[in-house]
N, C-alpha and C. Protein backbone atom coordinates (compact mmCIF):
# COMPACT_ATOMS: atom_id res chain seq x y z
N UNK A 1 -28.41 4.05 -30.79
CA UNK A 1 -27.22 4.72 -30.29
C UNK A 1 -26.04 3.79 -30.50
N UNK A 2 -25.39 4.45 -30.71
CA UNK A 2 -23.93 3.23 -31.58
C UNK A 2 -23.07 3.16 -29.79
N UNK A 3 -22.39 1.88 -29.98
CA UNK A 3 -21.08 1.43 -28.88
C UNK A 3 -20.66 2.57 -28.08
N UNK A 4 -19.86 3.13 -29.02
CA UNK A 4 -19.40 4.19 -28.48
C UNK A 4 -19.67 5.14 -27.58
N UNK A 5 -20.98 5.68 -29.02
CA UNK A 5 -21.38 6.96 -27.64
C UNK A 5 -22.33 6.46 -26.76
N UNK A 6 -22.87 5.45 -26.46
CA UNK A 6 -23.58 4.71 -25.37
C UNK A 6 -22.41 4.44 -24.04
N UNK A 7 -20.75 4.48 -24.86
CA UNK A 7 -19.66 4.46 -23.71
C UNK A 7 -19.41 5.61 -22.87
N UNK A 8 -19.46 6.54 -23.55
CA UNK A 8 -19.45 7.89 -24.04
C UNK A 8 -19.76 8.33 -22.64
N UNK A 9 -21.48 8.17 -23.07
CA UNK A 9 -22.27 8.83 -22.18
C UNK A 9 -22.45 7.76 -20.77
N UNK A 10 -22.18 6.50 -20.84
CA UNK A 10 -22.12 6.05 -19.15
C UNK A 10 -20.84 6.26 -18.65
N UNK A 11 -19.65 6.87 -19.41
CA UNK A 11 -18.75 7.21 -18.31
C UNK A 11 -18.85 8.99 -17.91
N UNK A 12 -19.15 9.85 -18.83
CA UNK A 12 -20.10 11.40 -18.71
C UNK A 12 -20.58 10.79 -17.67
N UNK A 13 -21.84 9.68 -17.30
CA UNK A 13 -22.60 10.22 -16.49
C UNK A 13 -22.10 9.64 -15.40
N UNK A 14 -21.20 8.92 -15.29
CA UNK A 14 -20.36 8.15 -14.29
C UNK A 14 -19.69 9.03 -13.43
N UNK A 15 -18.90 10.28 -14.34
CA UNK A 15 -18.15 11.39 -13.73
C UNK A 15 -19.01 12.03 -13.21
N UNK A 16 -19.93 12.57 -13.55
CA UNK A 16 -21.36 13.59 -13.17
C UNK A 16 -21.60 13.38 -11.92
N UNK A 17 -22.06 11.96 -11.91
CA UNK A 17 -22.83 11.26 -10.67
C UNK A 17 -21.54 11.27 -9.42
N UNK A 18 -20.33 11.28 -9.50
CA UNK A 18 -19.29 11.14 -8.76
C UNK A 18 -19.11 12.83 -7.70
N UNK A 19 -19.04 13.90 -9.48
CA UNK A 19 -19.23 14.72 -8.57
C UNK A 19 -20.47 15.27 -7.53
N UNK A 20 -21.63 14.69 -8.42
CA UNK A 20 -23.27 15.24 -7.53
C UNK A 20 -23.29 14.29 -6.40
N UNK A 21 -22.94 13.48 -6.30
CA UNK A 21 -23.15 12.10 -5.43
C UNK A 21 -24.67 12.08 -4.43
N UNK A 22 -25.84 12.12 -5.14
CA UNK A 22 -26.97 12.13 -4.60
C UNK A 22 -27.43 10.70 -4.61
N UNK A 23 -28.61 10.98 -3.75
CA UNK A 23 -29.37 9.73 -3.68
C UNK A 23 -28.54 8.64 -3.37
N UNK A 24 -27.43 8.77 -2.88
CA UNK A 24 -26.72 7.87 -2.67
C UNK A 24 -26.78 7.06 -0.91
N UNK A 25 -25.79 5.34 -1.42
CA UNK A 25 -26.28 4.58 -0.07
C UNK A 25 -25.66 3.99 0.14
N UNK A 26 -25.73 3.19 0.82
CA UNK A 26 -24.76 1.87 0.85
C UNK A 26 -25.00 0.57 1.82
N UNK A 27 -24.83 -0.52 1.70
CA UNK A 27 -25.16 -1.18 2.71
C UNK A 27 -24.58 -0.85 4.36
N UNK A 28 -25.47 -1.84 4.76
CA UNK A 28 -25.20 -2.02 6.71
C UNK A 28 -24.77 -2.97 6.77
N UNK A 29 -24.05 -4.26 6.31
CA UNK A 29 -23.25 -5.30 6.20
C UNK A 29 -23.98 -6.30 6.28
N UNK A 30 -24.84 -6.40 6.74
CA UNK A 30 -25.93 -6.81 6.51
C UNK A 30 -26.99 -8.01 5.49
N UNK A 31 -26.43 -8.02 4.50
CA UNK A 31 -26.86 -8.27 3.16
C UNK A 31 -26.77 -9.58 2.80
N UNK A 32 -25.70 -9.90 3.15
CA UNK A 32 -25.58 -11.42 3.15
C UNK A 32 -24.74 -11.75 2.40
N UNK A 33 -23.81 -10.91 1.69
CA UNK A 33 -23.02 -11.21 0.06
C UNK A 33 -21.82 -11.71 1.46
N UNK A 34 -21.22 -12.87 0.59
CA UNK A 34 -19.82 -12.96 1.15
C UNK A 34 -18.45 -12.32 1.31
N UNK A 35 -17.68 -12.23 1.97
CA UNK A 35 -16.54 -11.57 1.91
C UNK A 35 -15.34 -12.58 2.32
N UNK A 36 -14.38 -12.53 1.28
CA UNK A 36 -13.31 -13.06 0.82
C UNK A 36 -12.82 -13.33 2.01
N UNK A 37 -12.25 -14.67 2.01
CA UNK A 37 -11.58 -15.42 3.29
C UNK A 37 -10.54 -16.04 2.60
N UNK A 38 -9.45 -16.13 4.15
CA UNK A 38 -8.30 -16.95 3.74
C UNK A 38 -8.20 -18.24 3.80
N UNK A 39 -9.32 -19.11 4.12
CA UNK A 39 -9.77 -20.34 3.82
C UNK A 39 -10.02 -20.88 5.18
N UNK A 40 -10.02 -20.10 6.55
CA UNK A 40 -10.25 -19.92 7.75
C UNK A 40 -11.68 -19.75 7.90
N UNK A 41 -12.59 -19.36 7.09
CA UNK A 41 -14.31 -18.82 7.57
C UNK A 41 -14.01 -17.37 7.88
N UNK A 42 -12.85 -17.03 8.15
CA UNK A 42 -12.70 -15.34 8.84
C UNK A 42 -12.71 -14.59 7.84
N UNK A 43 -13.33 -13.85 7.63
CA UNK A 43 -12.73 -12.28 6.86
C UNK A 43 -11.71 -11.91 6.85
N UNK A 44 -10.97 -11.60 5.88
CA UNK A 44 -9.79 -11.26 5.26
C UNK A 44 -9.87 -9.65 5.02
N UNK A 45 -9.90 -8.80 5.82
CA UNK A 45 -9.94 -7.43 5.69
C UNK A 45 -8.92 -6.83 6.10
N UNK A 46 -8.51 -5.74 4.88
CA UNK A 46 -6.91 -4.98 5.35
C UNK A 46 -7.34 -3.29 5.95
N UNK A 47 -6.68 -2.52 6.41
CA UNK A 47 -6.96 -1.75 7.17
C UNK A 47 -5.66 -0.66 6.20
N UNK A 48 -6.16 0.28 6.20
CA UNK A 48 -5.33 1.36 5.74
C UNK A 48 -3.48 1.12 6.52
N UNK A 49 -3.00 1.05 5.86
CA UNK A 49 -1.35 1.50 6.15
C UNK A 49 -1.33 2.87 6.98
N UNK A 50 0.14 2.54 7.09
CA UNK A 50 0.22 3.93 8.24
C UNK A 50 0.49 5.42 7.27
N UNK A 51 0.34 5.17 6.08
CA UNK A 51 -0.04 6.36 4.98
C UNK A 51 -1.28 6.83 4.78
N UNK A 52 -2.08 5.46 5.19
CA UNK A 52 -3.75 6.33 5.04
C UNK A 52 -4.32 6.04 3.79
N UNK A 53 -3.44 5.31 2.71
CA UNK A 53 -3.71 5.33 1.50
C UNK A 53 -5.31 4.13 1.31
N UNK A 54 -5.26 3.33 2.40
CA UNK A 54 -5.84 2.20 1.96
C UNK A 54 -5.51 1.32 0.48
N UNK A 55 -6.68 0.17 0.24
CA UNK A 55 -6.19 -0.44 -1.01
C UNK A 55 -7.44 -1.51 -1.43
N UNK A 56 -7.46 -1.85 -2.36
CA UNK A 56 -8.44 -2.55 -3.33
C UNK A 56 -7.41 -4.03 -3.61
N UNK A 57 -8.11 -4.92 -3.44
CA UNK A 57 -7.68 -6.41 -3.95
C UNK A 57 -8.90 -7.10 -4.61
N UNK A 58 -9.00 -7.04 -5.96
CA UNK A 58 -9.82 -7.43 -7.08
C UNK A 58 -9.39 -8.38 -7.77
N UNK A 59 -10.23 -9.56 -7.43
CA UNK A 59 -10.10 -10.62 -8.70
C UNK A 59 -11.56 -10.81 -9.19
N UNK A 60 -11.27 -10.86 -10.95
CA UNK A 60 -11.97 -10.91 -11.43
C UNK A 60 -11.89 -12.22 -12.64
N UNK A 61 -13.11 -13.01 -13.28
CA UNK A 61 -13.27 -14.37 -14.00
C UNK A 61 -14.54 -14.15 -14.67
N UNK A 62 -14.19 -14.86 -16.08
CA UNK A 62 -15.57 -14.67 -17.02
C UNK A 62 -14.58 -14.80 -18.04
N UNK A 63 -14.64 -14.32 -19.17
CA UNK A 63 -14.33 -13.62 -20.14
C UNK A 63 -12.59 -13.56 -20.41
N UNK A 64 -12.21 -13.01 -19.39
CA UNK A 64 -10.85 -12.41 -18.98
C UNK A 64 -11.20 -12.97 -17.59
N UNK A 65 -9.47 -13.39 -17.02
CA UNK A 65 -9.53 -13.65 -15.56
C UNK A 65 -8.23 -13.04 -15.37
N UNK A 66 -7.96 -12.66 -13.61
CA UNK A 66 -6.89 -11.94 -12.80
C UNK A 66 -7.22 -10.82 -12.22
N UNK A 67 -6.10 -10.71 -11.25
CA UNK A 67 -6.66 -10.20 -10.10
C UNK A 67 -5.41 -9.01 -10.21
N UNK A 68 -5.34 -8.24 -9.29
CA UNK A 68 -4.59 -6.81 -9.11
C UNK A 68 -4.58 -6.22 -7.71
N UNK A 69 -4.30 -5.59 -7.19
CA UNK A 69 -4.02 -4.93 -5.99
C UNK A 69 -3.80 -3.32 -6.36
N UNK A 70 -4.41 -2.01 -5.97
CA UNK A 70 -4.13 -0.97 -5.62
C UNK A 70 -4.23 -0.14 -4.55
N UNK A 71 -2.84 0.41 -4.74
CA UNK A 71 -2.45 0.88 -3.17
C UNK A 71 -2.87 2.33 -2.84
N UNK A 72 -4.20 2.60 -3.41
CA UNK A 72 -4.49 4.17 -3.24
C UNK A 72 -5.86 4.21 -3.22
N UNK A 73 -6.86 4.13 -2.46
CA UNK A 73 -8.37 4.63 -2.58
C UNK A 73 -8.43 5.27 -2.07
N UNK A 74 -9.68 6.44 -2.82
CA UNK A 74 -10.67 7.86 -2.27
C UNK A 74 -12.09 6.83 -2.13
N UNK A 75 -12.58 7.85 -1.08
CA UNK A 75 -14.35 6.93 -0.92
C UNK A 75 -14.87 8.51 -0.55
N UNK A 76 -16.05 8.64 -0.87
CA UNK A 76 -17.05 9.80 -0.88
C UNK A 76 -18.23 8.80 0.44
N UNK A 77 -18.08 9.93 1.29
CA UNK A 77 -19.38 9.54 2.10
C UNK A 77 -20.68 10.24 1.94
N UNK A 78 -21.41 10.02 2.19
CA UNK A 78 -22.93 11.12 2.03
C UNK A 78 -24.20 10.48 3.32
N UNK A 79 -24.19 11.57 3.98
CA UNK A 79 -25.10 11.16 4.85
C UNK A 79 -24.55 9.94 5.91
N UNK A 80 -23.99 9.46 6.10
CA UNK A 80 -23.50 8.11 6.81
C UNK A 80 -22.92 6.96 6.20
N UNK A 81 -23.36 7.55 4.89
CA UNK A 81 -23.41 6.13 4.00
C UNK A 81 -22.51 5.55 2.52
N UNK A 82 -21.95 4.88 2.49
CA UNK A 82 -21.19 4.95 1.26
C UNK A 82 -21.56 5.69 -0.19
N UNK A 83 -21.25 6.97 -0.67
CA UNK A 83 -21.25 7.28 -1.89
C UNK A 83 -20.80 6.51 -3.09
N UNK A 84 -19.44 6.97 -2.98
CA UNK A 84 -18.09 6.85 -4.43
C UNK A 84 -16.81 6.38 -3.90
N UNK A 85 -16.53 5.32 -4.96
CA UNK A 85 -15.01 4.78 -4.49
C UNK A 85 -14.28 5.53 -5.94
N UNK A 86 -12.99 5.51 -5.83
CA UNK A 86 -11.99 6.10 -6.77
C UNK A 86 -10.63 4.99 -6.67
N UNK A 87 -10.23 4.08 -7.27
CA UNK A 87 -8.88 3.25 -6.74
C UNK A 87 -7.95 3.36 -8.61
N UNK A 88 -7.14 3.89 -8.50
CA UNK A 88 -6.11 4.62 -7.81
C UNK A 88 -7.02 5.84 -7.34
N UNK A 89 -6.55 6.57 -6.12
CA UNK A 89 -6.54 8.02 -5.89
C UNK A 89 -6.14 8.72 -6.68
N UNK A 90 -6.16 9.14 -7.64
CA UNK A 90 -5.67 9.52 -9.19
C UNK A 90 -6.59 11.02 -9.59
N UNK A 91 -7.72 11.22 -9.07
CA UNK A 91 -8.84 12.51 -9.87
C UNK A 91 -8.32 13.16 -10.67
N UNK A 92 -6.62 13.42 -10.05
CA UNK A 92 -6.33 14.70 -10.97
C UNK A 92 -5.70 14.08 -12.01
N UNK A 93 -5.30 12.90 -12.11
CA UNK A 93 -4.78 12.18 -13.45
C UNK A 93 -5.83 12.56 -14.19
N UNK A 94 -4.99 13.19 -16.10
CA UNK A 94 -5.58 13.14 -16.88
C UNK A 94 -5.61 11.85 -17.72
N UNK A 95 -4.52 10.76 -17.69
CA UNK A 95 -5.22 9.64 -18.14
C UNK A 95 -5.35 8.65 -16.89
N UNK A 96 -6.21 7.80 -17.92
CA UNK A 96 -6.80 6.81 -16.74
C UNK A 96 -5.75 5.80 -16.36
N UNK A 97 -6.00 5.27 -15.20
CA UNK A 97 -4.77 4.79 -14.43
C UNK A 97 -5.36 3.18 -14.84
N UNK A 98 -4.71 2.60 -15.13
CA UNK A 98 -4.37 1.05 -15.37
C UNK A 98 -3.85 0.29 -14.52
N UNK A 99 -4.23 -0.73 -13.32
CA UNK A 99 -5.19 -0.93 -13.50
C UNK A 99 -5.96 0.33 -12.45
N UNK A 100 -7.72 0.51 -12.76
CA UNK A 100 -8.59 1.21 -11.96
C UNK A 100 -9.88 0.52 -11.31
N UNK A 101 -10.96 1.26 -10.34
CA UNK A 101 -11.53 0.82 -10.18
C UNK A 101 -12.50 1.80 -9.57
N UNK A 102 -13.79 2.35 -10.41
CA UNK A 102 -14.71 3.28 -9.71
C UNK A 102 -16.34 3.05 -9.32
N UNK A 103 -16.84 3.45 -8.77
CA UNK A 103 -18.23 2.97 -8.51
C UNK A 103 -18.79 4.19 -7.82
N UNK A 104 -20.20 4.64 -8.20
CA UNK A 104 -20.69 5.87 -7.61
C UNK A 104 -22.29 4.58 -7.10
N UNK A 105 -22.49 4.88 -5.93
CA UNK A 105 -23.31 4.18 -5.09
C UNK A 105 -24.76 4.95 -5.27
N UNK A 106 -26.29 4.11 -6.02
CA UNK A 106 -27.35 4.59 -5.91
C UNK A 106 -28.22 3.58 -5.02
N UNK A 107 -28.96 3.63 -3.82
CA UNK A 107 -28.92 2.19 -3.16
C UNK A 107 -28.29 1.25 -3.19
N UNK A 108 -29.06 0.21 -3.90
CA UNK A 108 -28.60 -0.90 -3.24
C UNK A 108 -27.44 -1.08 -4.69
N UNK A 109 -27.34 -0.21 -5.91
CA UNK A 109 -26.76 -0.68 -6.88
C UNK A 109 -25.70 0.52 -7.10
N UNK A 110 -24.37 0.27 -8.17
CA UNK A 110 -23.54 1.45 -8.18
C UNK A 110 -23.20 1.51 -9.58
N UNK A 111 -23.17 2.39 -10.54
CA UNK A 111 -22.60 2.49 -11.66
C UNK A 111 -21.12 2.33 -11.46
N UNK A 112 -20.48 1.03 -12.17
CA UNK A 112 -19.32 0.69 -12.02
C UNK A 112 -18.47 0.69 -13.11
N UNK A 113 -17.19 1.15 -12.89
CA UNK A 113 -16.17 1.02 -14.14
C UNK A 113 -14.81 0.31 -13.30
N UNK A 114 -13.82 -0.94 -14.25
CA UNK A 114 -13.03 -1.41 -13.84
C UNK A 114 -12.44 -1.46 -15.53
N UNK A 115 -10.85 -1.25 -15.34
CA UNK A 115 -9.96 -1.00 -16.01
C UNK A 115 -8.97 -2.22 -15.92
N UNK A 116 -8.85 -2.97 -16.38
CA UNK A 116 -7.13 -4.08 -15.87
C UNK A 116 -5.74 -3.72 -16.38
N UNK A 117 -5.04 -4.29 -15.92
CA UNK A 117 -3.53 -4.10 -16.18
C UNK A 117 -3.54 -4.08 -17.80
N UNK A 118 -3.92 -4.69 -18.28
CA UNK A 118 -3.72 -4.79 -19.77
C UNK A 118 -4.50 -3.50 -20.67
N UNK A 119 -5.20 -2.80 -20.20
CA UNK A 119 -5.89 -1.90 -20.75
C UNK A 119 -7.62 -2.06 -20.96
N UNK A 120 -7.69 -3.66 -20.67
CA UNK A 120 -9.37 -3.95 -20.90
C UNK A 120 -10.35 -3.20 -20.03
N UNK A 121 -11.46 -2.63 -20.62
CA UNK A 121 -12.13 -2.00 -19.75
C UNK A 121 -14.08 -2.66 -19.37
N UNK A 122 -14.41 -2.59 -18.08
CA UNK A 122 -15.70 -3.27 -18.49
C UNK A 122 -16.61 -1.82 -17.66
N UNK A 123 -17.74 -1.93 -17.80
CA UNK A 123 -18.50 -1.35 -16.91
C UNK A 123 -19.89 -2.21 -16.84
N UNK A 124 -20.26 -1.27 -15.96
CA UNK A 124 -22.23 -1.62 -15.89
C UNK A 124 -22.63 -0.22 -15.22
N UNK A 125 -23.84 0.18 -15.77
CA UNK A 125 -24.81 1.21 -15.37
C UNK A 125 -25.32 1.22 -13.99
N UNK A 126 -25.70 0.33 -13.36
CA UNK A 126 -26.50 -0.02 -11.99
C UNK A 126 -26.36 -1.47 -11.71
N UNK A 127 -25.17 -1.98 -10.91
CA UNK A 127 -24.75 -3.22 -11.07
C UNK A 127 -24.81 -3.25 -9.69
N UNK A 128 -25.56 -4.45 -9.18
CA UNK A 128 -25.60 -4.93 -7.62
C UNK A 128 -24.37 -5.62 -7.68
N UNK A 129 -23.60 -5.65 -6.49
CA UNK A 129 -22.45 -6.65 -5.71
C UNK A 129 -21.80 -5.51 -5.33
N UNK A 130 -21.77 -4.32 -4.70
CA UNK A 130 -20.91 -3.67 -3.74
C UNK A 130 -21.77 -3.43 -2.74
N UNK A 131 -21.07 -3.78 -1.34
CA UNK A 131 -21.77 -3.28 -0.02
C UNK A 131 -20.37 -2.33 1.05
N UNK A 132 -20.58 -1.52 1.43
CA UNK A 132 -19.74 -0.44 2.42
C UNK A 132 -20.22 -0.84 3.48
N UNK A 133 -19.19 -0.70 4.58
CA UNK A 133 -19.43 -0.39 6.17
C UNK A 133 -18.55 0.45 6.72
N UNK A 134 -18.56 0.72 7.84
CA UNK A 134 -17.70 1.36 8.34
C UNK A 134 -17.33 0.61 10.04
N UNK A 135 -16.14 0.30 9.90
CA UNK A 135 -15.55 -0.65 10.86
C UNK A 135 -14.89 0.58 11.85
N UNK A 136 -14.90 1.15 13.27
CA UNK A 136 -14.07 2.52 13.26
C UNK A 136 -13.69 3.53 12.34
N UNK A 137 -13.52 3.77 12.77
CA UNK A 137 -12.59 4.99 11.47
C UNK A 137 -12.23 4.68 9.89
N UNK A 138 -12.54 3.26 9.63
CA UNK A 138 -12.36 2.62 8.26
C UNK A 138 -13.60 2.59 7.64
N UNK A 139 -13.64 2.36 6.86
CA UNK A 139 -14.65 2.15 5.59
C UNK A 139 -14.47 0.88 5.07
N UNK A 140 -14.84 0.06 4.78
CA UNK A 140 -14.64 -1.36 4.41
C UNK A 140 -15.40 -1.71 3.05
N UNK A 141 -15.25 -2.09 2.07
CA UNK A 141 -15.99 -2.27 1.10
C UNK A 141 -15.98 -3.66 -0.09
N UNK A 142 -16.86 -4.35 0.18
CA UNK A 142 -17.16 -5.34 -0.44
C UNK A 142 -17.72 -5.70 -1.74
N UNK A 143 -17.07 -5.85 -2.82
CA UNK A 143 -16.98 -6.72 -4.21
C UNK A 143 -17.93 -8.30 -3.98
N UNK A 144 -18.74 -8.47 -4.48
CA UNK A 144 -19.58 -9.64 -4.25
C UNK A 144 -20.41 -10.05 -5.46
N UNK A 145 -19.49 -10.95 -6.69
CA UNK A 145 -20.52 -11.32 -7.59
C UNK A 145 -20.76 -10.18 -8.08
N UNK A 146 -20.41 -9.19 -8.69
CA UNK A 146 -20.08 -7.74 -9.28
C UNK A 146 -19.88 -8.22 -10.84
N UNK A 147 -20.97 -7.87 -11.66
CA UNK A 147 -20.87 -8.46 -13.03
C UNK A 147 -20.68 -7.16 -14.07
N UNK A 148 -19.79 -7.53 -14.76
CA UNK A 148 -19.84 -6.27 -15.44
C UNK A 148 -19.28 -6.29 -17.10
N UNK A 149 -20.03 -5.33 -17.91
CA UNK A 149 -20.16 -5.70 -19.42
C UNK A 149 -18.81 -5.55 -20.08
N UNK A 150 -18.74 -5.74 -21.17
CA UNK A 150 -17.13 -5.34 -21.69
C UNK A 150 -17.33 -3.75 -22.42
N UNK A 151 -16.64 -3.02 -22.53
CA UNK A 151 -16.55 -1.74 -23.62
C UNK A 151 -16.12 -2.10 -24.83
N UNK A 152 -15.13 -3.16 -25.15
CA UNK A 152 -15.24 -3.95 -26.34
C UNK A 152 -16.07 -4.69 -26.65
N UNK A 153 -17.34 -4.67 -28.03
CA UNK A 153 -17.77 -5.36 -28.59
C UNK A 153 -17.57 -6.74 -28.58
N UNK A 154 -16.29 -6.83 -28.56
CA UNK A 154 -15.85 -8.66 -28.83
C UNK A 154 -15.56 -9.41 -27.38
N UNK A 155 -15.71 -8.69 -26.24
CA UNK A 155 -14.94 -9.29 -25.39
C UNK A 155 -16.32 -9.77 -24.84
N UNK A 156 -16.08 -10.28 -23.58
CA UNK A 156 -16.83 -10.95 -22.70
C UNK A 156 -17.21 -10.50 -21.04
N UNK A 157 -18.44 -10.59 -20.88
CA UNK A 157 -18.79 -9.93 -19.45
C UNK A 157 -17.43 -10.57 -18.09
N UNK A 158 -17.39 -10.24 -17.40
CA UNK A 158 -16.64 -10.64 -16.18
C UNK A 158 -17.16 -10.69 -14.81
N UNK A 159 -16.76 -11.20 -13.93
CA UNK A 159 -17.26 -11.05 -12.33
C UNK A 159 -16.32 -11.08 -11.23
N UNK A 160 -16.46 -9.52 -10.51
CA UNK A 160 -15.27 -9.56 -9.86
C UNK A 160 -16.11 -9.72 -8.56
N UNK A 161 -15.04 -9.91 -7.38
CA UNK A 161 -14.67 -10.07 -6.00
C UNK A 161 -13.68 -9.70 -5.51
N UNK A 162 -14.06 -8.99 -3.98
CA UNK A 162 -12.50 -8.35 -3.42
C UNK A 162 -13.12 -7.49 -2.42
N UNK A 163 -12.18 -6.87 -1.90
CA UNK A 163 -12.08 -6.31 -0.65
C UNK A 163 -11.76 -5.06 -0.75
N UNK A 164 -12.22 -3.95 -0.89
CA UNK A 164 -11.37 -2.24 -0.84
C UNK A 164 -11.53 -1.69 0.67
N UNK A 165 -10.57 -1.32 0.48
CA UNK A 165 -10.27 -0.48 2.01
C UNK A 165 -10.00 1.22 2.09
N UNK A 166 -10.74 2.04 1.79
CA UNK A 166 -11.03 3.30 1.90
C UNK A 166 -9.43 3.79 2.98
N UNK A 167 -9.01 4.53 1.97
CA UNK A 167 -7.71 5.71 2.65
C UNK A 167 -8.15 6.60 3.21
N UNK A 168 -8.12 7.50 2.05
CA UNK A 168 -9.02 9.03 1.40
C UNK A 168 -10.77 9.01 1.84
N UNK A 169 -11.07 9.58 3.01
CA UNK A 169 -12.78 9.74 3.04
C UNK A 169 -13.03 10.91 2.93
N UNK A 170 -13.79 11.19 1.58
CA UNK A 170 -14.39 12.93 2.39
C UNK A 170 -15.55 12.81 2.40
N UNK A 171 -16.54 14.04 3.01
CA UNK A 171 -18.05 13.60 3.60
C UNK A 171 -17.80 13.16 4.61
N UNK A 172 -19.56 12.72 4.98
CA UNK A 172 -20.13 12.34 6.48
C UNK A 172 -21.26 11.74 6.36
């Protein structure tokens, strides 16, 4: 199967899986992956604005390094448990938003796609390093050692870390 349509078809099934959102999970915080501190030992977790929008703070190193901030996440719940993140809140955009950041949750692993400011794109099929909770009424979601391949041939794998904070929840 050539580059392409091997791209092809894990972002097809990326969308697929977003809308079916089965079998899906997410951690209980549980897990042990770290979460980003301000050099205090404390967790560094942001809480939706008074818009609701929530937001994603991703840095990523490997290959390509830098980090980004977006001020718009959707999260899909299912059953209790983390489904699908969407950063920008964008669905109905017909092109893809630069930078992005999506993940549809199958246990303990999520088919992931990340986009950067520059246009580089990476994914992975079933990539461990995201864990969800739900803090009150928030959704909290953790980037941990999140490795992911390039869609260019020439480029180089990457590993992000960060913090998303669920706006947009639909489900239960």
């Amino acid at each position: 199967m050539s580059r392409s349509r091997a791209l092809s078809f894990s972002v097809v099934a990326l969308a697929a899986a977003g809308v079916v959102l089965t079998g899906c999970s997410s951690d209980d915080g549980g897990s042990g992956k770290g979460v980003p501190d301000d050099g205090t030992g404390k967790a560094t977790v942001s809480v939706p604005d008074a818009d609701g929008k929530g937001s994603a703070k991703l840095h990523y190193s490997g290959g390509k390094s830098g980090e980004f901030t977006i001020e718009s996440v959707r999260c899909a719940v299912m059953d209790g448990k983390l489904a699908a993140i969407t950063a920008p809140d964008s669905a109905d955009s017909s092109t893809p938003a630069k930078p992005s950041f999506t993940a549809v949750m199958s246990g303990d692993k999520a088919m992931t796609t990340l986009t950067t400011e520059d246009g580089a794109s990476y994914l992975h099929a079933s990539a461990p390093g995201i864990s969800g909770s739900r803090s009150g009424d928030t959704w909290v979601v953790t980037v941990a050692g999140l490795k992911l391949g390039p869609t260019d041939p020439s480029g180089e794998s990457i590993t992000v870390d960060g913090v998303i904070t669920c706006g947009t929840v639909s489900g239960g």
